[in-house]
Protein backbone atom coordinates (compact mmCIF):
# COMPACT_ATOMS: atom_id res chain seq x y z
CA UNK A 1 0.00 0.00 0.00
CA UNK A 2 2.77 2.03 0.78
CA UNK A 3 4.49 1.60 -2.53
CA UNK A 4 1.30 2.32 -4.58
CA UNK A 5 0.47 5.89 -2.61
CA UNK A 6 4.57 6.60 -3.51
CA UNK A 7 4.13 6.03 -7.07
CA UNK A 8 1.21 7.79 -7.15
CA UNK A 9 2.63 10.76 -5.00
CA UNK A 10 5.13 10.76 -8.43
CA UNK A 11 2.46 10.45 -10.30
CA UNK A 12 1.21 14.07 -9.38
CA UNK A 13 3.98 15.47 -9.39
CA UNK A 14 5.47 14.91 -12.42
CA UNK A 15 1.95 16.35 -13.70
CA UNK A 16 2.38 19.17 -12.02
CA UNK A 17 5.67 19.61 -13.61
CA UNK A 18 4.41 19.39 -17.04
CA UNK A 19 1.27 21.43 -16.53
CA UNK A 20 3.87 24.30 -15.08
CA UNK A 21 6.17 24.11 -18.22
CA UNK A 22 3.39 23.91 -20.32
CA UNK A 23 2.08 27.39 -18.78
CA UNK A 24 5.57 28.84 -19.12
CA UNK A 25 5.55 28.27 -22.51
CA UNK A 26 1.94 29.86 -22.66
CA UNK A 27 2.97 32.70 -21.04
CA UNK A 28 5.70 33.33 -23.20
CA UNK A 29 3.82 33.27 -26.21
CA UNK A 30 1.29 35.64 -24.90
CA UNK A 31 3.78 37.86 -23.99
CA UNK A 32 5.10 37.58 -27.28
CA UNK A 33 1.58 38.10 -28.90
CA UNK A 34 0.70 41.06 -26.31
CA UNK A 35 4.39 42.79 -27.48
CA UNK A 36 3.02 42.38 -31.20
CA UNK A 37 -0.70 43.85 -30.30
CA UNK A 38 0.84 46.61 -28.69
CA UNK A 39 2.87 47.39 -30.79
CA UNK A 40 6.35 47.19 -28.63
CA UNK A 41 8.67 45.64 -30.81
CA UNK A 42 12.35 45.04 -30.65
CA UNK A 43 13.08 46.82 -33.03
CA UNK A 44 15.76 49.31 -32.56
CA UNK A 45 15.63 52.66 -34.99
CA UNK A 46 18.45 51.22 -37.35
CA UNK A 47 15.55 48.31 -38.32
CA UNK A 48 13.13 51.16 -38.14
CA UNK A 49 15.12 53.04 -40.84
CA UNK A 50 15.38 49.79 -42.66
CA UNK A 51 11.94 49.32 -43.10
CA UNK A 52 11.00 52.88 -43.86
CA UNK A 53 13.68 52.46 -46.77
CA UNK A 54 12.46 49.21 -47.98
CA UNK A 55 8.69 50.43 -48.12
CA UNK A 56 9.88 53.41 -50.13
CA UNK A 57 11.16 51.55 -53.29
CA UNK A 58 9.00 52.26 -55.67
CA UNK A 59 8.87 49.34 -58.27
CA UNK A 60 8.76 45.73 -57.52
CA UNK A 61 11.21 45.04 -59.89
CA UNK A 62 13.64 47.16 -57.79
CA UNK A 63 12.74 45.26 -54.85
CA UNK A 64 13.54 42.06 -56.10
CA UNK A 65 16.73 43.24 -57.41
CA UNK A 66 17.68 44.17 -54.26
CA UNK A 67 16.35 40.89 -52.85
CA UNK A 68 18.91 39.19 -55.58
CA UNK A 69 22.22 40.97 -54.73
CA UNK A 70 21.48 40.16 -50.55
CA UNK A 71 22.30 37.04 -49.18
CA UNK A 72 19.13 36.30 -48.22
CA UNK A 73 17.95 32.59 -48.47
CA UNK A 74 14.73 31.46 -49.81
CA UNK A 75 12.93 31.83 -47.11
CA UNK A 76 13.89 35.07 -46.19
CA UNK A 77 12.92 36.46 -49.52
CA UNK A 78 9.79 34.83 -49.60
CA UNK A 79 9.03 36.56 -45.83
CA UNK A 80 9.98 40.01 -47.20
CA UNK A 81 8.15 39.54 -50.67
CA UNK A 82 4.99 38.75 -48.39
CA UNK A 83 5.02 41.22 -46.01
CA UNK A 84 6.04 44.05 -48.26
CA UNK A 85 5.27 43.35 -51.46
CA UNK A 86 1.95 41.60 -50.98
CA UNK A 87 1.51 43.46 -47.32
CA UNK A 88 0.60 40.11 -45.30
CA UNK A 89 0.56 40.38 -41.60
CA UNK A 90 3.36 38.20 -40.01
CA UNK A 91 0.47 35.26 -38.77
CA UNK A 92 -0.51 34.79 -42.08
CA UNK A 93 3.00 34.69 -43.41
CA UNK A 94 4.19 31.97 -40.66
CA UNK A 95 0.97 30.43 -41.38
CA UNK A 96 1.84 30.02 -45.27
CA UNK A 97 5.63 28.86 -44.55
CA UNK A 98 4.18 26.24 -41.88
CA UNK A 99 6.30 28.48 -39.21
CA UNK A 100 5.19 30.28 -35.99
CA UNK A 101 4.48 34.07 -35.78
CA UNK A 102 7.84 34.30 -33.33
CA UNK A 103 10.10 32.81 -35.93
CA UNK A 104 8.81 34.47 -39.27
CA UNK A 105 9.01 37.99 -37.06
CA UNK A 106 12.58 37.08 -35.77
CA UNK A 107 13.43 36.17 -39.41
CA UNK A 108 12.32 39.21 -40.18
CA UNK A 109 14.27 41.11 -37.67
CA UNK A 110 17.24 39.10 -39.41
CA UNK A 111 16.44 40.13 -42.59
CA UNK A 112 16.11 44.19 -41.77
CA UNK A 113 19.55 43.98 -40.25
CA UNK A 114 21.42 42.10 -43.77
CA UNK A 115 19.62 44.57 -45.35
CA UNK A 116 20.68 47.75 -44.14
CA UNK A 117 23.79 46.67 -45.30
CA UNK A 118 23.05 47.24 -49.20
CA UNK A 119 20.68 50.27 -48.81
């Protein structure tokens, strides 16, 4: 008897363990999703001149030129194409790529800072 309240004594609290990671991870993704409603990014003004740059070229075809010369991967492109070119939200670009909001945004982020390089 002793043995079975023990392993059931375990029991709980290795639930308890996983239900309190499991709400870490919750909150963290709210937090994430909160910064994004809000509008408090990380960006810093360099990625805010960035972007103010790269919505200011005119023609498409100058766009992807300058997507050509970067060192951008595939993916990378494709993010910027969406969100600028096409001006998708980053939900329904992480929900195209089969990625989550966090990564397509920090991708993003990524991206802003190779850029600045070229413009």
């Amino acid at each position: 008897m002793g043995r079975l309240l023990w392993r059931l004594k375990l029991n709980i609290q290795k639930q308890q363990h996983t239900q309190r990671k499991t709400q870490a991870i919750i909150n963290q993704v709210k937090n994430v999703q909160r910064a994004d409603v809000n509008g408090k990014t990380k960006m810093n003004s360099e990625n805010i001149q960035t972007k103010h740059k790269i919505k200011e070229i005119d023609r498409i075809k100058d766009f992807n030129d300058l997507l050509e010369i970067s060192m951008l991967n595939d993916t990378e492109k494709e993010i910027l194409k969406l969100h600028y070119v096409k001006d998708k939200d980053f939900g329904y670009i992480a929900d195209t790529l089969g990625m989550s909001r966090a990564n397509v945004y920090k991708k993003h982020l990524k991206c802003l800072k190779k850029l600045r390089k070229l413009l």
